[in-house]
Protein backbone atom coordinates (compact mmCIF):
# COMPACT_ATOMS: atom_id res chain seq x y z
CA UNK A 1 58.61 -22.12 -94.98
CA UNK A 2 60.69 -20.62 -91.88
CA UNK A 3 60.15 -22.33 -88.42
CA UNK A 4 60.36 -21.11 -85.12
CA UNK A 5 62.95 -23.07 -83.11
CA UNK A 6 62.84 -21.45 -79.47
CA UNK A 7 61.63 -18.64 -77.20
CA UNK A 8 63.09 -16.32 -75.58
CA UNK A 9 64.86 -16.64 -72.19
CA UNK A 10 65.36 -14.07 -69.52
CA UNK A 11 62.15 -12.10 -70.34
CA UNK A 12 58.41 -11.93 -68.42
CA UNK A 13 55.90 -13.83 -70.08
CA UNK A 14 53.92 -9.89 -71.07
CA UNK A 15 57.61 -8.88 -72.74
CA UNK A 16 56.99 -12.29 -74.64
CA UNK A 17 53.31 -11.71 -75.96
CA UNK A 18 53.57 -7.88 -76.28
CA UNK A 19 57.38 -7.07 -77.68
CA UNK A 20 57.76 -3.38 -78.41
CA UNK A 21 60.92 -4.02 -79.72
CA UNK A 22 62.04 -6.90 -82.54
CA UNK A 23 65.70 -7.15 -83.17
CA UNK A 24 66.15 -9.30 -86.11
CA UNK A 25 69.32 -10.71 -86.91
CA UNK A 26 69.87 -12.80 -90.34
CA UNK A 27 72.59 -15.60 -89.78
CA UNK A 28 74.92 -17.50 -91.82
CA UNK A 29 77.72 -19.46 -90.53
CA UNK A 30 78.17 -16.89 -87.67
CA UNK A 31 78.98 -19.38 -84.41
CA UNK A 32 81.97 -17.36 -83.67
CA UNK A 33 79.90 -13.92 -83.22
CA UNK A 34 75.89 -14.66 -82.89
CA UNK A 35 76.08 -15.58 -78.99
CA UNK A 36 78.19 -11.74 -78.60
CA UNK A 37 75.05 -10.30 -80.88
CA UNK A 38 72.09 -11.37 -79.31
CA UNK A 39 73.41 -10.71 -75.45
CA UNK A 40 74.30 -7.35 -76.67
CA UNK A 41 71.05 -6.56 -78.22
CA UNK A 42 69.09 -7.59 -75.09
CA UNK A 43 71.30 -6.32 -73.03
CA UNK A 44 71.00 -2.60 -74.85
CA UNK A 45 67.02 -3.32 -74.32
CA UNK A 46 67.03 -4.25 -70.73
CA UNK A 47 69.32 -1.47 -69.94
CA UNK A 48 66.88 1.23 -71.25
CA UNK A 49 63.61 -0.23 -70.31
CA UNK A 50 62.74 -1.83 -73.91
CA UNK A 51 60.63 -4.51 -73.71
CA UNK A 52 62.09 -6.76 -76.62
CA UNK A 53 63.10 -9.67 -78.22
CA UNK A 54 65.61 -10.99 -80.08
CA UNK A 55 65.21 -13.39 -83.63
CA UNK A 56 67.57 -14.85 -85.20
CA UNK A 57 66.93 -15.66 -89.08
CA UNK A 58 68.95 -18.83 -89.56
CA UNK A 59 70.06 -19.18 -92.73
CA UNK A 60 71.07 -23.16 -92.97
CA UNK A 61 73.56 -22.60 -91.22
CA UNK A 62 76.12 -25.43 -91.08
CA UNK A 63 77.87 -24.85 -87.88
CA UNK A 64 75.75 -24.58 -84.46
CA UNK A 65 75.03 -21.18 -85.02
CA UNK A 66 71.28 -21.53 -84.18
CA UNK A 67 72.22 -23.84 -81.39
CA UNK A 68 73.89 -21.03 -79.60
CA UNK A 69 71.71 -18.22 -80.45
CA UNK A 70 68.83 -20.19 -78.63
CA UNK A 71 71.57 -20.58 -76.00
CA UNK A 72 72.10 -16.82 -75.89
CA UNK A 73 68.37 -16.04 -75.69
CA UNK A 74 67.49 -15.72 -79.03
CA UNK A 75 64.31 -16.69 -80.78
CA UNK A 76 65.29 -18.40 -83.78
CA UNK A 77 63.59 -19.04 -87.38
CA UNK A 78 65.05 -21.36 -89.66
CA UNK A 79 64.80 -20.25 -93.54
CA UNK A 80 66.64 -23.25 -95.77
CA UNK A 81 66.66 -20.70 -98.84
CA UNK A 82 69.74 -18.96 -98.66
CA UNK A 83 69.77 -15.00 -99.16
CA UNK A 84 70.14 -11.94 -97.03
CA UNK A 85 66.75 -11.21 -97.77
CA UNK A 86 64.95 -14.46 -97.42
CA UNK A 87 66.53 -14.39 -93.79
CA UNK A 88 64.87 -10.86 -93.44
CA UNK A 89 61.34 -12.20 -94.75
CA UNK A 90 61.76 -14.92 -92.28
CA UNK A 91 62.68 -13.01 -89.64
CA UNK A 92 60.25 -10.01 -90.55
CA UNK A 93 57.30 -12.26 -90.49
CA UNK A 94 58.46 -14.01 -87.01
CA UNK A 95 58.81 -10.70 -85.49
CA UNK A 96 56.38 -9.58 -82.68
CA UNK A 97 57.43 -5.67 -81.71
CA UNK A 98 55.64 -2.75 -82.83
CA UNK A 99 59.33 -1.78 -84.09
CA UNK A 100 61.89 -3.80 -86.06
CA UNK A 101 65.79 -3.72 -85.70
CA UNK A 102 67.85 -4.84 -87.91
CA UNK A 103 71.63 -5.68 -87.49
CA UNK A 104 74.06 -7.84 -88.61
CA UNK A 105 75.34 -10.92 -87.08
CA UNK A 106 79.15 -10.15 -87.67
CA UNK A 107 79.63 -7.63 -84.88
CA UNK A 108 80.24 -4.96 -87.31
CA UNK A 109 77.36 -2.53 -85.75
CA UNK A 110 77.17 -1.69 -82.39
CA UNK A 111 73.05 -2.80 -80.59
CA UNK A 112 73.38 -0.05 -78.15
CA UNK A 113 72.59 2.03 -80.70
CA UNK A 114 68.88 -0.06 -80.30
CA UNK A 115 67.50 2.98 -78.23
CA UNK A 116 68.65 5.74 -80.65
CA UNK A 117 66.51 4.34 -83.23
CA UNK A 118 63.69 3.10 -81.06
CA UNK A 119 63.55 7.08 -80.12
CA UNK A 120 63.23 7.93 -83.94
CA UNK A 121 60.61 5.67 -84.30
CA UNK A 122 58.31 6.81 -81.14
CA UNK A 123 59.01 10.21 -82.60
CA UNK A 124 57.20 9.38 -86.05
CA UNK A 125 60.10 7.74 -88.39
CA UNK A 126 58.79 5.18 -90.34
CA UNK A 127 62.66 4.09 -91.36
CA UNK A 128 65.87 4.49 -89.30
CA UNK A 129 69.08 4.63 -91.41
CA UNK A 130 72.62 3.75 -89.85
CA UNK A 131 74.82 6.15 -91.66
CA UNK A 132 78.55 4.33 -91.16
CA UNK A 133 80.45 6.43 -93.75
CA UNK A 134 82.26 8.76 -91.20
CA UNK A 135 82.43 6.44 -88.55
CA UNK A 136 84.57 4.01 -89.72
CA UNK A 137 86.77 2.17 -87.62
CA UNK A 138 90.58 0.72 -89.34
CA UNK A 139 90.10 -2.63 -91.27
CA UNK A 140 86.26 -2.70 -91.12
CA UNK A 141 85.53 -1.81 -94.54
CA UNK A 142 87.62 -2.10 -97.62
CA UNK A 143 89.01 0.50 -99.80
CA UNK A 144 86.68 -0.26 -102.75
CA UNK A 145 83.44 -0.76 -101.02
CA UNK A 146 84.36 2.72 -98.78
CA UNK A 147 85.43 5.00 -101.75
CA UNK A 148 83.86 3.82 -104.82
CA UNK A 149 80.77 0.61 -104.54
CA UNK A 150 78.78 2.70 -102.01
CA UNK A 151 79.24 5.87 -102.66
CA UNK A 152 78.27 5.23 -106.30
CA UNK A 153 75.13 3.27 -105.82
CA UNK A 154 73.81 5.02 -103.13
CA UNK A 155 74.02 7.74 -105.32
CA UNK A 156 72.68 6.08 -108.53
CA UNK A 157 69.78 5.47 -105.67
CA UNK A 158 69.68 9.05 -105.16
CA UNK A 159 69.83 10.28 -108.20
CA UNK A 160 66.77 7.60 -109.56
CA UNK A 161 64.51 7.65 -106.50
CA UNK A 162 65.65 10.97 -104.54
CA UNK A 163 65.78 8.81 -100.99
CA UNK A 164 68.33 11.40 -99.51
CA UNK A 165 69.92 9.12 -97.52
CA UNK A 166 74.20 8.85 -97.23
CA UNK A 167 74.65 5.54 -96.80
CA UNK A 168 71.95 3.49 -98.54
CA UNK A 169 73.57 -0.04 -97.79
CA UNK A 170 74.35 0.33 -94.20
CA UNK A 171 72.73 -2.78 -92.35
CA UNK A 172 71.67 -1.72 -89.25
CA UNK A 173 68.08 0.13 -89.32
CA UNK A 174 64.95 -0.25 -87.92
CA UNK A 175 61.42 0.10 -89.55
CA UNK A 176 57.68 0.31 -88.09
CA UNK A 177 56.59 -3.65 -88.49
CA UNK A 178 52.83 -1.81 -89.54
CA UNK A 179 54.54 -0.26 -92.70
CA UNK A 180 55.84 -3.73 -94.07
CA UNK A 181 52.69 -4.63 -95.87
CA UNK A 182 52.96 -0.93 -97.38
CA UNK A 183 56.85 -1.87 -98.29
CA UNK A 184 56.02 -5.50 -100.09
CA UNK A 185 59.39 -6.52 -99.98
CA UNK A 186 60.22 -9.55 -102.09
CA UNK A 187 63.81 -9.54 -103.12
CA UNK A 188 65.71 -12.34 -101.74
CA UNK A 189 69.81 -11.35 -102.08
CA UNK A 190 71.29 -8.07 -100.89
CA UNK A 191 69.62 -6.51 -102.80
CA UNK A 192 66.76 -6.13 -100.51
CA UNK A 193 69.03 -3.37 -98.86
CA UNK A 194 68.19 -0.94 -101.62
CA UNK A 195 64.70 -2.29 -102.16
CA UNK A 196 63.41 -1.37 -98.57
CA UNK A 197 64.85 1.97 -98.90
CA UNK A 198 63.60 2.42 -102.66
CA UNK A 199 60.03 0.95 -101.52
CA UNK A 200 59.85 3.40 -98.84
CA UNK A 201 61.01 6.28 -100.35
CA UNK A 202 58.26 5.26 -102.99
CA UNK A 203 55.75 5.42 -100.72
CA UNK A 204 56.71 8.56 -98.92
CA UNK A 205 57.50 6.66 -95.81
CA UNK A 206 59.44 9.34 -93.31
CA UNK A 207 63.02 8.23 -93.59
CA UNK A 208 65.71 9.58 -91.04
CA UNK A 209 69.11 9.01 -90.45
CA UNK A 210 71.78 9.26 -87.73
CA UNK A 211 75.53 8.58 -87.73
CA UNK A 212 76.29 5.46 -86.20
CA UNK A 213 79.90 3.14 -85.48
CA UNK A 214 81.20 0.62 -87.74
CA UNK A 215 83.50 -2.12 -86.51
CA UNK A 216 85.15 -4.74 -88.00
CA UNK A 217 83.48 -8.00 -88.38
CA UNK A 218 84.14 -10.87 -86.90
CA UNK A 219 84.50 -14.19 -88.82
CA UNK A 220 84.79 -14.83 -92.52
CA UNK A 221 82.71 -12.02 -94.53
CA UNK A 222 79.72 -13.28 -97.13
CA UNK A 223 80.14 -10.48 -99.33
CA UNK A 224 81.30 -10.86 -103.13
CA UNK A 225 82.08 -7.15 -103.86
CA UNK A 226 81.51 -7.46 -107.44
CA UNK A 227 78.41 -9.91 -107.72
CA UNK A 228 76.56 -8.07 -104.88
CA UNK A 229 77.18 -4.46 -106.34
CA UNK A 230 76.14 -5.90 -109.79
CA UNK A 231 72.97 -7.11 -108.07
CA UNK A 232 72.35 -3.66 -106.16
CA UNK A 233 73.14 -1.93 -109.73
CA UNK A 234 70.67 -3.85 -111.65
CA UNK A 235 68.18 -3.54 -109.18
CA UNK A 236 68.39 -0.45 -109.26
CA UNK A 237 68.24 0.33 -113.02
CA UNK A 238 65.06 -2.65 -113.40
CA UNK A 239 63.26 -0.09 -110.77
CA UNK A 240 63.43 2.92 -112.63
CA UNK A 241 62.31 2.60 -116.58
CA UNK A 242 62.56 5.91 -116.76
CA UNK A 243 66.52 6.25 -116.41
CA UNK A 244 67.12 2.43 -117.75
CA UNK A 245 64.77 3.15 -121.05
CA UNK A 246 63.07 6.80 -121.25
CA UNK A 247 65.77 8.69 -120.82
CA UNK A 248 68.34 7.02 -122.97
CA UNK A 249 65.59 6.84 -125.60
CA UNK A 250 64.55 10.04 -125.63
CA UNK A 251 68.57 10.78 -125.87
CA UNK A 252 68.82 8.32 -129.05
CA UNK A 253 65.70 9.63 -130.88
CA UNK A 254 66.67 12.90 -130.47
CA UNK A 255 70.07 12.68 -131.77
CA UNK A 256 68.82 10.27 -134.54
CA UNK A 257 65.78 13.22 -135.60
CA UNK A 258 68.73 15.84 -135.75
CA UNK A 259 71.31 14.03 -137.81
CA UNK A 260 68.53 13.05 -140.18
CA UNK A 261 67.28 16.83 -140.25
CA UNK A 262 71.06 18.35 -140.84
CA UNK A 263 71.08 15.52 -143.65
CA UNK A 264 68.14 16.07 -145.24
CA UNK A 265 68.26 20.24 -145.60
CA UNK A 266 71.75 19.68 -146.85
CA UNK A 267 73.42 21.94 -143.63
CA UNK A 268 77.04 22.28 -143.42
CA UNK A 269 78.62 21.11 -140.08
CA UNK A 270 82.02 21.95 -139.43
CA UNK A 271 82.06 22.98 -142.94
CA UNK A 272 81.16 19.20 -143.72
CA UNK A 273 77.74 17.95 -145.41
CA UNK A 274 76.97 14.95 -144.66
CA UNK A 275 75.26 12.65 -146.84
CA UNK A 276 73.28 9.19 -147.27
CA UNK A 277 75.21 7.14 -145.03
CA UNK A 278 74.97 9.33 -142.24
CA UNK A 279 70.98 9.61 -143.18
CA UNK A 280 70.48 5.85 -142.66
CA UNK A 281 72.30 6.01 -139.69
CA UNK A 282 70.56 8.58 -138.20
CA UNK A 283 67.12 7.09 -138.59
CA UNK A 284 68.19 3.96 -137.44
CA UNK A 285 68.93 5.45 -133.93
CA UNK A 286 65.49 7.45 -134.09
CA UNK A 287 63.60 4.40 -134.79
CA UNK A 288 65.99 2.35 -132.17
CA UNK A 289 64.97 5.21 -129.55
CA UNK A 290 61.62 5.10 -130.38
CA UNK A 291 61.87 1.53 -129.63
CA UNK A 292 63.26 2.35 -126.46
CA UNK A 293 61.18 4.72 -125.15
CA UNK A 294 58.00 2.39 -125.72
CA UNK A 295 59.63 -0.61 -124.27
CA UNK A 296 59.94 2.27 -121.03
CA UNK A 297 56.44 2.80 -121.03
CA UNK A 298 55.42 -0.90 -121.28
CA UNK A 299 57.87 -1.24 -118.34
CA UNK A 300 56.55 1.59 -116.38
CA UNK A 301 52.76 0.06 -117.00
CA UNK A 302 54.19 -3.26 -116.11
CA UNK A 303 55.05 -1.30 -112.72
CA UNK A 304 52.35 -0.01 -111.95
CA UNK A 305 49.52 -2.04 -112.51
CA UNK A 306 51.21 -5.33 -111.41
CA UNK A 307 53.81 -4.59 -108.79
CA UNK A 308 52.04 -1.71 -107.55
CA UNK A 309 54.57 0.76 -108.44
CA UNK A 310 53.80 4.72 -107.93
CA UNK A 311 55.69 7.16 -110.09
CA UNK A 312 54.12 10.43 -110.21
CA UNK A 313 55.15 11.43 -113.85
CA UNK A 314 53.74 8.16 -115.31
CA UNK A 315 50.23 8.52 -113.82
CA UNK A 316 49.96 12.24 -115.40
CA UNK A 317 51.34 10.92 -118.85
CA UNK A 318 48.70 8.05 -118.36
CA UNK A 319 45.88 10.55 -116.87
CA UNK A 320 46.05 12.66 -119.89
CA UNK A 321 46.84 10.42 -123.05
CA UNK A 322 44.94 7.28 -123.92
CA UNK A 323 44.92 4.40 -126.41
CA UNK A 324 43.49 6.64 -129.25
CA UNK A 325 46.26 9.31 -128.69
CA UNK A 326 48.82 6.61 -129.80
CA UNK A 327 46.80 5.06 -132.28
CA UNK A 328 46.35 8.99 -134.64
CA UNK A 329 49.54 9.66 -133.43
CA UNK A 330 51.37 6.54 -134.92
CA UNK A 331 49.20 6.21 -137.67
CA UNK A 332 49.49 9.80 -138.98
CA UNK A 333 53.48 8.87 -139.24
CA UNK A 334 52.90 6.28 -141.10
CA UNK A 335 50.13 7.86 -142.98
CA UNK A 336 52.70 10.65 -143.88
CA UNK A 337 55.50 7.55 -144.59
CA UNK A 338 53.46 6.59 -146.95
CA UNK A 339 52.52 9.34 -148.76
CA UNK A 340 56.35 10.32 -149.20
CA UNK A 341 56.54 7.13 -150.50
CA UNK A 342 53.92 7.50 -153.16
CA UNK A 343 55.57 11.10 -154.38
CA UNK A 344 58.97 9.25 -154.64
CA UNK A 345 57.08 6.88 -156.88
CA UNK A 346 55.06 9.10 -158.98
CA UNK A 347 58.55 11.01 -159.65
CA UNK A 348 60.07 8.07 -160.37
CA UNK A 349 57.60 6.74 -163.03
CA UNK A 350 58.06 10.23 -164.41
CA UNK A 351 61.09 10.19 -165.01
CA UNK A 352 60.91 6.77 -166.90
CA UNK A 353 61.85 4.73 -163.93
CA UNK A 354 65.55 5.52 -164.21
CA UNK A 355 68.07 5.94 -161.45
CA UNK A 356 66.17 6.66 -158.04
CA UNK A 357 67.62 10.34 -157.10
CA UNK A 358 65.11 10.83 -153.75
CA UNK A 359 67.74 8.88 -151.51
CA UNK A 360 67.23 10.72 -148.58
CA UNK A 361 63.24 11.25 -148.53
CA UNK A 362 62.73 7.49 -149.72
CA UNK A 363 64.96 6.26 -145.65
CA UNK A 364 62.97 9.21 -144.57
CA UNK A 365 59.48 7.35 -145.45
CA UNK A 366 61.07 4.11 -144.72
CA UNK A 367 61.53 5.43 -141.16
CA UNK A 368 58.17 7.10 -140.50
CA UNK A 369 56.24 3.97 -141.56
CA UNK A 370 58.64 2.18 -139.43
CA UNK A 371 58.22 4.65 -136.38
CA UNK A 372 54.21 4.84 -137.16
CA UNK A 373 53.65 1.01 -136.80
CA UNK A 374 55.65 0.69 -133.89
CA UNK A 375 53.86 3.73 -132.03
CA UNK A 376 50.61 2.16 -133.21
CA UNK A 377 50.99 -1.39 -131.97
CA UNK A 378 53.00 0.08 -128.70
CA UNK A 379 49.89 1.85 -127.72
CA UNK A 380 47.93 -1.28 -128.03
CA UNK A 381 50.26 -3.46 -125.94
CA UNK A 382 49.94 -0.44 -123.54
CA UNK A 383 46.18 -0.59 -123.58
CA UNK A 384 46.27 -4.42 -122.72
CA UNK A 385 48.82 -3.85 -119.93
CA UNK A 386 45.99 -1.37 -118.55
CA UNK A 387 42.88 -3.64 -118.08
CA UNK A 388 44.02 -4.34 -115.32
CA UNK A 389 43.99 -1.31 -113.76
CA UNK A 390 41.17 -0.20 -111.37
CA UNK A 391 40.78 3.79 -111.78
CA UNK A 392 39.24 4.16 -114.60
């Protein structure tokens, strides 16, 4: 649990009970910069007429980094579990104003940029970006984060959850503290960078964005390039099912269905016929897609009914086909399976049991009885997954 350390200094005693303006700053280690941060956010308040205050999400801190943001004015939380996030949370639920702000406490973003996105907000933004990427200043962001980490994950982010934004990662923004509940943010690295803007693009929150400055920091930075962007990247792909599972699924199964169906009707490729081997492996990647498509659907059921996920194609695939769907659809494959099966047989017996000369139908059945029971038990697990759901 977070605890509040001090108030605010320099402020009336109605700019401390009614805040319109929240600047929360998360804070690791950051004695050399945090007194700089919070005098330049409330001085960016006080010069336009913001009623605001400033809190400081320590994040045990070793040096006297909450000492001298108190110092400096600051209202400061104390949150012992590290994590850019679980400073956020801490400083998120501390937070008084009708707006939050959120910089950094490295001096890389410039607070009197506070009114800009206090004016977005008033205007009816729900989320204020920072775009940094043509503002750059020399030396404040490396080579690989400016030309390849962001530019690729914010547009992995665009690509799964059309946001439109430029510069997904940036770390100044500012969000309506009434949305937050709406948002549910949980995630407790830096991570929650792409979460907030996932969540809200999720829930059709109005997201806008403005170029903004980026300096260099000050101090020792807290980024590891390649465990952070891993984290980002997996986020990403455990938030959308449909790219991590459907659609390399649907890719699989369909490649698997048309090897098998070249094999089986004997067509020439390349002026090539291929033959058993390439049979078996083609029905191993249709029932491996199959697979993988279900485990998508579990995963987008898992979403929705328990995390409160919305995703507009799986409510009309849910909305039109139910448990019984699955269960004639799956067991009419294996129904068909096993009547392939039985023919093989009877021709076998007929022919004295001798050599088996139905290769390619007899992995055909095997892989329709295999795709038929896992369709079958898939829609069950489906079913279970949607008790809990409440529109029925």
């Amino acid at each position: 649990m977070s605890t509040i350390e001090s108030t605010a200094f320099g402020t009336s005693e109605a700019e401390i009970q009614t805040p319109l303006v929240s600047v929360v700053i998360p804070c690791l280690n950051e004695a050399e910069n945090i007194e700089e941060c919070v005098r330049a956010a409330r001085a960016a308040m006080d010069d336009a007429g913001i009623p605001g205050e400033v809190v400081v999400a320590d994040n045990a801190s070793e040096d006297d980094s909450a000492a001298l943001a108190t110092a400096a004015g600051a209202r400061v939380v104390h949150e012992p579990r590290r994590g850019y996030g679980s400073a956020y949370l801490a400083g998120f639920a501390a937070a008084r104003g009708e707006y939050i702000v959120m910089g950094d406490a490295d001096l890389t973003y410039d607070f009197n940029e506070i009114p800009k996105f206090v004016s977005h907000l008033e205007d009816g933004a729900q989320l204020v970006m920072g775009d940094r990427m043509d503002n750059i200043h020399p030396g404040a962001m490396p080579w690989l984060h400016r030309y390849v980490g962001n530019p690729v994950l914010t547009g992995i982010l665009n690509l799964f959850f059309r946001t439109g934004v430029s510069d997904a990662h940036c770390g100044m923004r500012a969000v309506r503290r009434d949305v937050l509940p709406q948002l549910d943010l949980r995630t407790t690295g830096m991570e929650f960078a792409s979460e907030m803007v996932i969540r809200a693009s999720k829930e059709n929150l109005d997201i806008r964005e403005f170029p903004i400055q980026y300096h260099p920091r000050g101090g020792e930075s807290k980024l590891s390039s390649f465990r952070d962007g891993w984290r980002h990247l997996r986020f990403l792909l455990v938030h959308s099912p449909t790219h991590l599972f459907i659609v390399p699924g649907v890719v699989m199964a369909a490649l698997g269905a048309l090897i098998s169906l070249l094999v089986l009707f004997q067509v020439d490729v390349f002026g090539r016929e291929f033959q058993l081997h390439s049979m078996i492996g083609g029905t191993l990647l249709l029932v491996t897609g199959v697979q993988i498509v279900a485990l998508g659907l579990c995963a987008h059921a898992y979403g929705t009914y328990f995390m409160g996920e919305k995703d507009p194609w799986f409510d009309r695939m849910r909305a039109r086909f139910r448990l019984e769907n699955g269960l004639m659809l799956g067991g009419a494959l294996l129904a068909a399976g096993v009547i392939i099966g039985i023919v093989i047989i009877v021709s076998w017996a007929q022919r004295g049991f001798g050599s088996l000369s139905e290769e390619r139908l007899a992995v055909l059945a095997a892989a329709l009885v295999t795709i038929g029971i896992q369709i079958f038990f898939s829609s069950f697990l489906l079913s279970i997954l949607g008790l809990r759901r409440t529109d029925r």
